[in-house]
C-alpha atoms as a PDB file:
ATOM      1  CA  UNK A   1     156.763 177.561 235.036  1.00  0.00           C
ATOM      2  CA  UNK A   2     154.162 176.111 232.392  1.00  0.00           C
ATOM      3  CA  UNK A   3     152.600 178.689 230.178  1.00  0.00           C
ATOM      4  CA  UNK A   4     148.604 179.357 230.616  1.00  0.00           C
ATOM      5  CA  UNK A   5     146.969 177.812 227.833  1.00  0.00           C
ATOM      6  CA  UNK A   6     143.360 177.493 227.455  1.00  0.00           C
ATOM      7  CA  UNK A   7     141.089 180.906 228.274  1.00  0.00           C
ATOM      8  CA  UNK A   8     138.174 181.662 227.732  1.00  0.00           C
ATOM      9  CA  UNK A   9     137.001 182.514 224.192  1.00  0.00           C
ATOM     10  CA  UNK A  10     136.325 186.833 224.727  1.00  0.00           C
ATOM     11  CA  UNK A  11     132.879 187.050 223.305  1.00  0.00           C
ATOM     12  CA  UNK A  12     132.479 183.967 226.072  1.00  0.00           C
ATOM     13  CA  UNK A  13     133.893 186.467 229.044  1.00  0.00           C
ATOM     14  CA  UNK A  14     132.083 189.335 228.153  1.00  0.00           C
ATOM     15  CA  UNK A  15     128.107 187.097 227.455  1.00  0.00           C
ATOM     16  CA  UNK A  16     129.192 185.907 231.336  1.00  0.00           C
ATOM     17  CA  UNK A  17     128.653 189.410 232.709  1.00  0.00           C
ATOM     18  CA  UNK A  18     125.270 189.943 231.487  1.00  0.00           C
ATOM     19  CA  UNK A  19     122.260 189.149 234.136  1.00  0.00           C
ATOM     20  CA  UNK A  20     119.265 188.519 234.613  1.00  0.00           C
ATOM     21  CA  UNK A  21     117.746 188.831 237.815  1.00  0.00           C
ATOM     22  CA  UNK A  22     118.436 185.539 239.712  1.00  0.00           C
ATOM     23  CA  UNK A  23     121.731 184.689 238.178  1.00  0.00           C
ATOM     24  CA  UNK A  24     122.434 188.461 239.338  1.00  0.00           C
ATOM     25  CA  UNK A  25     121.208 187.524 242.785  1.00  0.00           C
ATOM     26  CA  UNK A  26     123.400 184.634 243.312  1.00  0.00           C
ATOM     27  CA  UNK A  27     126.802 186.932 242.167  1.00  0.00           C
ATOM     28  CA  UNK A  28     125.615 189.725 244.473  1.00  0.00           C
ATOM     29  CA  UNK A  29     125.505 186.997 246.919  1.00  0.00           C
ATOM     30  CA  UNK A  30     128.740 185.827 246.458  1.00  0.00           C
ATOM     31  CA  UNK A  31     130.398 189.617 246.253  1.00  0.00           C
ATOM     32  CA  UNK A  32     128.843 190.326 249.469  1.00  0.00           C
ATOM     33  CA  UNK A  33     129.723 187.057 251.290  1.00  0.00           C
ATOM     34  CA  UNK A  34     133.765 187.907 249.623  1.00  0.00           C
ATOM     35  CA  UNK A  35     133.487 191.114 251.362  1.00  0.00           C
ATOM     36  CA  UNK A  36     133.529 193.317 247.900  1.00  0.00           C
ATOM     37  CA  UNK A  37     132.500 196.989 247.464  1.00  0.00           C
ATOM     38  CA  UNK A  38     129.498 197.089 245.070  1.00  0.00           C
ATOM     39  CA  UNK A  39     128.954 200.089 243.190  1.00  0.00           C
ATOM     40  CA  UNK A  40     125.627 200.675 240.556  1.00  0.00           C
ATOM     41  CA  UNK A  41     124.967 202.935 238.033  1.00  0.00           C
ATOM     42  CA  UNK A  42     122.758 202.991 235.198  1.00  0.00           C
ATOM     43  CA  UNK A  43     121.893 205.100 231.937  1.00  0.00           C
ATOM     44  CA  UNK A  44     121.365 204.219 227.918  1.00  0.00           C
ATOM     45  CA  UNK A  45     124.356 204.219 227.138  1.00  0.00           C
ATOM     46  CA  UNK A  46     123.808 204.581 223.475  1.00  0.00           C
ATOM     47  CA  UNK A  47     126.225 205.657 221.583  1.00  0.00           C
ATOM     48  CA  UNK A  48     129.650 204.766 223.697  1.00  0.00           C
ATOM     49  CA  UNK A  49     131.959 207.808 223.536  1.00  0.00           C
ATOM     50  CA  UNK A  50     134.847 208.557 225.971  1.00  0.00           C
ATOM     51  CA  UNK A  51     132.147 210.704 228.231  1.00  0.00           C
ATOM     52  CA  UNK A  52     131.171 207.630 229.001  1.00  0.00           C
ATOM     53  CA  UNK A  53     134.338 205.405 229.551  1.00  0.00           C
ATOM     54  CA  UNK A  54     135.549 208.222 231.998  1.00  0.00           C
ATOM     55  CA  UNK A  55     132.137 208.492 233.823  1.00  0.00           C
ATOM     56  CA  UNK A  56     132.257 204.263 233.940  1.00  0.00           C
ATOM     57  CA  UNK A  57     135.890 204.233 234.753  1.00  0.00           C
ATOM     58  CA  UNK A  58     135.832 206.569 237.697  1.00  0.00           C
ATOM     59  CA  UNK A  59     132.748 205.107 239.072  1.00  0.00           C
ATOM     60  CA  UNK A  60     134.473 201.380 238.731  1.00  0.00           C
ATOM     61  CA  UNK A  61     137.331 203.554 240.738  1.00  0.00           C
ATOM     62  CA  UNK A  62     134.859 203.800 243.857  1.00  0.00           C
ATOM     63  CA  UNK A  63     134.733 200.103 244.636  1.00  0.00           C
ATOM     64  CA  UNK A  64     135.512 196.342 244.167  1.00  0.00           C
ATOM     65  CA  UNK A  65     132.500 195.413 241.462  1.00  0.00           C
ATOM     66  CA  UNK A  66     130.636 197.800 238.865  1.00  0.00           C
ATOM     67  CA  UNK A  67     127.183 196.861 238.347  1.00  0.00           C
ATOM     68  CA  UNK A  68     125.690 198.851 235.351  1.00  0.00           C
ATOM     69  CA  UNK A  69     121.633 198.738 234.523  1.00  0.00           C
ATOM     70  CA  UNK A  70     121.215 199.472 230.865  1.00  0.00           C
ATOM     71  CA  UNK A  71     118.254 200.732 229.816  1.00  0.00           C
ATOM     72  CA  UNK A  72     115.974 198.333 227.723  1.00  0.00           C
ATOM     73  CA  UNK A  73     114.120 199.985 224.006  1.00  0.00           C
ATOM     74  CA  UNK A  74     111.348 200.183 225.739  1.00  0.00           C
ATOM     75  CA  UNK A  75     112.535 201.659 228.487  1.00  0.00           C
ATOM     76  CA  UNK A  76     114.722 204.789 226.453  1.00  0.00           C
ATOM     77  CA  UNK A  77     111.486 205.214 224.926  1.00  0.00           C
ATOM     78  CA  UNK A  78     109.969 206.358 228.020  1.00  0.00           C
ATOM     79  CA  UNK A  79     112.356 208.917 228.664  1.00  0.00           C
ATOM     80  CA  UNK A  80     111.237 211.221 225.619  1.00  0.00           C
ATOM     81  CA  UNK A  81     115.232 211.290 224.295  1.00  0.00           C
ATOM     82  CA  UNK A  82     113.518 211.636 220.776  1.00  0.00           C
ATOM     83  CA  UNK A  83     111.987 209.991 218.022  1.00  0.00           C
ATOM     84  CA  UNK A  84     116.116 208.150 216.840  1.00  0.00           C
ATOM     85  CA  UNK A  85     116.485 206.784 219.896  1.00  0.00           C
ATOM     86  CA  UNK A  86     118.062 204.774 220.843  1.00  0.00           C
ATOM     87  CA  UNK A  87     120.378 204.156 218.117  1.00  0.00           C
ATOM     88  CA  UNK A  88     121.428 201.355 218.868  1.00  0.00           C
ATOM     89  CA  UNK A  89     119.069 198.136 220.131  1.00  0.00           C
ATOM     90  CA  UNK A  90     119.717 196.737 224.118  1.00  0.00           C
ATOM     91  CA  UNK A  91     121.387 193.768 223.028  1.00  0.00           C
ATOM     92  CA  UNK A  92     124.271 195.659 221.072  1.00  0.00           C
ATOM     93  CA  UNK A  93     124.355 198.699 223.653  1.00  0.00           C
ATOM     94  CA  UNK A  94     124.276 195.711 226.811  1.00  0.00           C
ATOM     95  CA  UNK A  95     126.913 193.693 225.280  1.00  0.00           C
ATOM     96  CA  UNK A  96     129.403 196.795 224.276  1.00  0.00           C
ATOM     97  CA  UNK A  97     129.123 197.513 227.712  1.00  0.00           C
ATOM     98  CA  UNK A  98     129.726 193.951 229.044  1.00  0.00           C
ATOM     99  CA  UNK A  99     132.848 194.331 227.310  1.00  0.00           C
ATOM    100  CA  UNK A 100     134.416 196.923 229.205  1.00  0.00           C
ATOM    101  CA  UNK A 101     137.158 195.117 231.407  1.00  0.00           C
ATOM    102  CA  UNK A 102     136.419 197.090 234.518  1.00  0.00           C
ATOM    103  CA  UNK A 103     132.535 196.784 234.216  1.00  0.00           C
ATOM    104  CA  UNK A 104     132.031 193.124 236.896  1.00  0.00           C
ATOM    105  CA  UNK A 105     127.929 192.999 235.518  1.00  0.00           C
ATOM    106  CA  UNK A 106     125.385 194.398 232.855  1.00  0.00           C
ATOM    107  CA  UNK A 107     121.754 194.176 233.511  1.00  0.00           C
ATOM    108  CA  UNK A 108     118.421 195.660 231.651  1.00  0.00           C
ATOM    109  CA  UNK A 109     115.760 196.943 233.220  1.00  0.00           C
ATOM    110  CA  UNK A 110     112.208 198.190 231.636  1.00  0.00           C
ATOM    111  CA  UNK A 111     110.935 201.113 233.668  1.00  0.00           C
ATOM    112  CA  UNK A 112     111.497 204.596 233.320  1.00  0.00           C
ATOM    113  CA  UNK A 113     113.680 204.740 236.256  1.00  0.00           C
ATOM    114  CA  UNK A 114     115.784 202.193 238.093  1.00  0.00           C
ATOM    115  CA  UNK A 115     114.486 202.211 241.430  1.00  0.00           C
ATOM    116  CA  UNK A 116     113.481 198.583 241.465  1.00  0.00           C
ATOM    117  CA  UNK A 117     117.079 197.272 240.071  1.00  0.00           C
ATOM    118  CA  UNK A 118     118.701 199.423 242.778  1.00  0.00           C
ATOM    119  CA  UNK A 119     116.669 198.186 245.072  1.00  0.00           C
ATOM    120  CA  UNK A 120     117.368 194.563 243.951  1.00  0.00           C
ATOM    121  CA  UNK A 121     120.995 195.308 244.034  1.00  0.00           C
ATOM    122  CA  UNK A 122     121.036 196.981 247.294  1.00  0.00           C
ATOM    123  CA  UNK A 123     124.755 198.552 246.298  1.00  0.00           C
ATOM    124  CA  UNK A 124     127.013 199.875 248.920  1.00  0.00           C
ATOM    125  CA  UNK A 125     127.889 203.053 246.544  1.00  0.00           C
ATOM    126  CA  UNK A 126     125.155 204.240 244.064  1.00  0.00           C
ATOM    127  CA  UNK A 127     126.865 206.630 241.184  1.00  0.00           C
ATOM    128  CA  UNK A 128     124.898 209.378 239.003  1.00  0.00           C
ATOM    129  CA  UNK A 129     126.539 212.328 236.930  1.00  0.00           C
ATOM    130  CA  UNK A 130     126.745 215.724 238.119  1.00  0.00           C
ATOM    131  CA  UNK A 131     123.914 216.596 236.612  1.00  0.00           C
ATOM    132  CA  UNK A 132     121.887 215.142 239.770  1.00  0.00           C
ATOM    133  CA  UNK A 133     122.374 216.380 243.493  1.00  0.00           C
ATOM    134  CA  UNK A 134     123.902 213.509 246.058  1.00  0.00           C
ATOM    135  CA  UNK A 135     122.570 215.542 248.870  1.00  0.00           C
ATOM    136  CA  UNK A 136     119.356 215.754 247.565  1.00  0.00           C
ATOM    137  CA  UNK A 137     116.403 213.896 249.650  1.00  0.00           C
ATOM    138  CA  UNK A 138     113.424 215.296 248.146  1.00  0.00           C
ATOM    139  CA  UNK A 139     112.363 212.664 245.012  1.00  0.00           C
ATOM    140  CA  UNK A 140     110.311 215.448 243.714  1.00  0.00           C
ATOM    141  CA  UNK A 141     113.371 217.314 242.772  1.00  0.00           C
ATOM    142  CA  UNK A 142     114.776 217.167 239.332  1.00  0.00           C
ATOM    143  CA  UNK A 143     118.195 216.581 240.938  1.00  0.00           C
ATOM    144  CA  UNK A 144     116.929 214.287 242.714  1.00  0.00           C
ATOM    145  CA  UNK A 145     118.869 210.488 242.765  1.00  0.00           C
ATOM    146  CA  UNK A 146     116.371 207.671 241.907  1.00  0.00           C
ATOM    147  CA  UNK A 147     116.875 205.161 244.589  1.00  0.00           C
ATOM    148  CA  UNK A 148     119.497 207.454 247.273  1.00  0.00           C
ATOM    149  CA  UNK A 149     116.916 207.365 249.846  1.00  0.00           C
ATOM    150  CA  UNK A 150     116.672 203.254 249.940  1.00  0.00           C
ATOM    151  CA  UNK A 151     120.860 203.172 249.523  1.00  0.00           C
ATOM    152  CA  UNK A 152     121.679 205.726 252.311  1.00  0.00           C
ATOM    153  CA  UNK A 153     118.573 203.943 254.314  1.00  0.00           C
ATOM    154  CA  UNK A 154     120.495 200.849 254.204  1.00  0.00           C
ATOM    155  CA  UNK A 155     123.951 202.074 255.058  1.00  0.00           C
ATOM    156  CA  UNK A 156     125.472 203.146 251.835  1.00  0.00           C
ATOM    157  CA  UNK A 157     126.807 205.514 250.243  1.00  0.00           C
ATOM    158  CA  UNK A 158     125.265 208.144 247.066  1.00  0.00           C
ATOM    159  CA  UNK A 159     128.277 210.266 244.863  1.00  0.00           C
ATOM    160  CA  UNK A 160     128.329 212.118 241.723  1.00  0.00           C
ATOM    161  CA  UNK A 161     130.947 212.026 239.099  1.00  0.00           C
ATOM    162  CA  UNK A 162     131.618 215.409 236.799  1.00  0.00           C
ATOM    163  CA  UNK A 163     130.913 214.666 233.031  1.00  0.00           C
ATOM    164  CA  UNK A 164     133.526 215.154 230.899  1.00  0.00           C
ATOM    165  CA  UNK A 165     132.916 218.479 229.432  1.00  0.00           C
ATOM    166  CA  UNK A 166     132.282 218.235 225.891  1.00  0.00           C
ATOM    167  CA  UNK A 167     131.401 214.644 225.176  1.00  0.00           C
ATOM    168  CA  UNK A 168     127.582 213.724 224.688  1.00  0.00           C
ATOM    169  CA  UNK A 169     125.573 210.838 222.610  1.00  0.00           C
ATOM    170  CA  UNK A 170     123.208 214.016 221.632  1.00  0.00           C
ATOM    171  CA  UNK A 171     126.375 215.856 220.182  1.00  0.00           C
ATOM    172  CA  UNK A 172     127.376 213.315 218.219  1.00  0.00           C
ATOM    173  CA  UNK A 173     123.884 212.654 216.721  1.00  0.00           C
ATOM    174  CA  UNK A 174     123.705 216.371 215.820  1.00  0.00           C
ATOM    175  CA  UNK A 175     127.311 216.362 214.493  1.00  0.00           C
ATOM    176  CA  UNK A 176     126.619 213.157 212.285  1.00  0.00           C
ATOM    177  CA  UNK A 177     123.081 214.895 211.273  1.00  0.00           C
ATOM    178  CA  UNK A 178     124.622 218.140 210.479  1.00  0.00           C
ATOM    179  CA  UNK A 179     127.651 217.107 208.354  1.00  0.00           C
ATOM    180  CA  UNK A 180     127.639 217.338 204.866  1.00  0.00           C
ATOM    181  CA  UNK A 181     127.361 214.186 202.896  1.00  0.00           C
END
């Protein structure tokens, strides 16, 4: 047997699985026509602590491709998180997530919510922490699942995944705030 050889420079992989719309379309396409399981979440993702990598891990765990939508600056701003964030820019926090093996493709999006990615992605399994309510229809609810009604509409599927207790970006910004110097 010959050894493998040439690959792919990493930074090279990891620039591949970030989107924009219609190269996203055309993947989606292909995913769907192979048969896979797509599965979407989104968030900020700012600071990348092992909260997240076991929130992004399990929700990989519920299908064949893991499509994240990161939010842009803009976009983080909008969500009143506070006057430091984010931290980090959308190109750093985008590509640090692009880099995570079992994340398939990374996209921004510029509103306050995602509703219009989802429904551009049309996943079969849409993914939100705990925090929100699967089995909650009513979008005036704070538990409430942006985008669940179009998902279950169209035959799929809405879940939650626990958090893992103890593990926040707003901890860590208070811990690295709060320690002496």
């Amino acid at each position: 047997m010959v050894p493998y050889t040439h690959k792919l420079p990493v930074l090279e992989v990891i620039q591949s699985k970030i989107y924009e719309r219609g190269q996203l379309s055309k993947i989606l396409a292909i995913w769907r026509f192979k048969g896979y399981k797509i599965v979407f979440t989104n968030g900020c993702f700012d600071i990348l602590h092992r909260g997240h990598i076991d929130y992004l891990a399990k929700t990989a765990d519920l299908g064949d491709k893991l499509v994240v939508g990161i939010n842009t600056d803009a976009s983080v701003k909008l969500l009143n998180k506070g006057d430091t964030r984010p931290i980090q820019d959308e190109k750093s926090r985008i590509t640090i997530i692009a880099s995570l093996h079992f994340v398939d493709a990374v996209i921004l999006f510029d509103e306050k919510t995602p509703l219009e990615l989802i429904a551009f992605v049309q996943p079969d399994i849409l993914v939100k922490g705990a925090d929100y309510d699967a089995d909650e229809t009513n979008p005036g609810s704070p538990k409430y699942i942006v985008g669940s009604n179009s998902v279950r509409a169209s035959g799929g599927e809405v879940k939650t995944i626990e958090f893992l207790e103890g593990f926040s970006t707003t901890a860590i910004e208070n811990k690295i705030k709060n320690s002496p110097r």
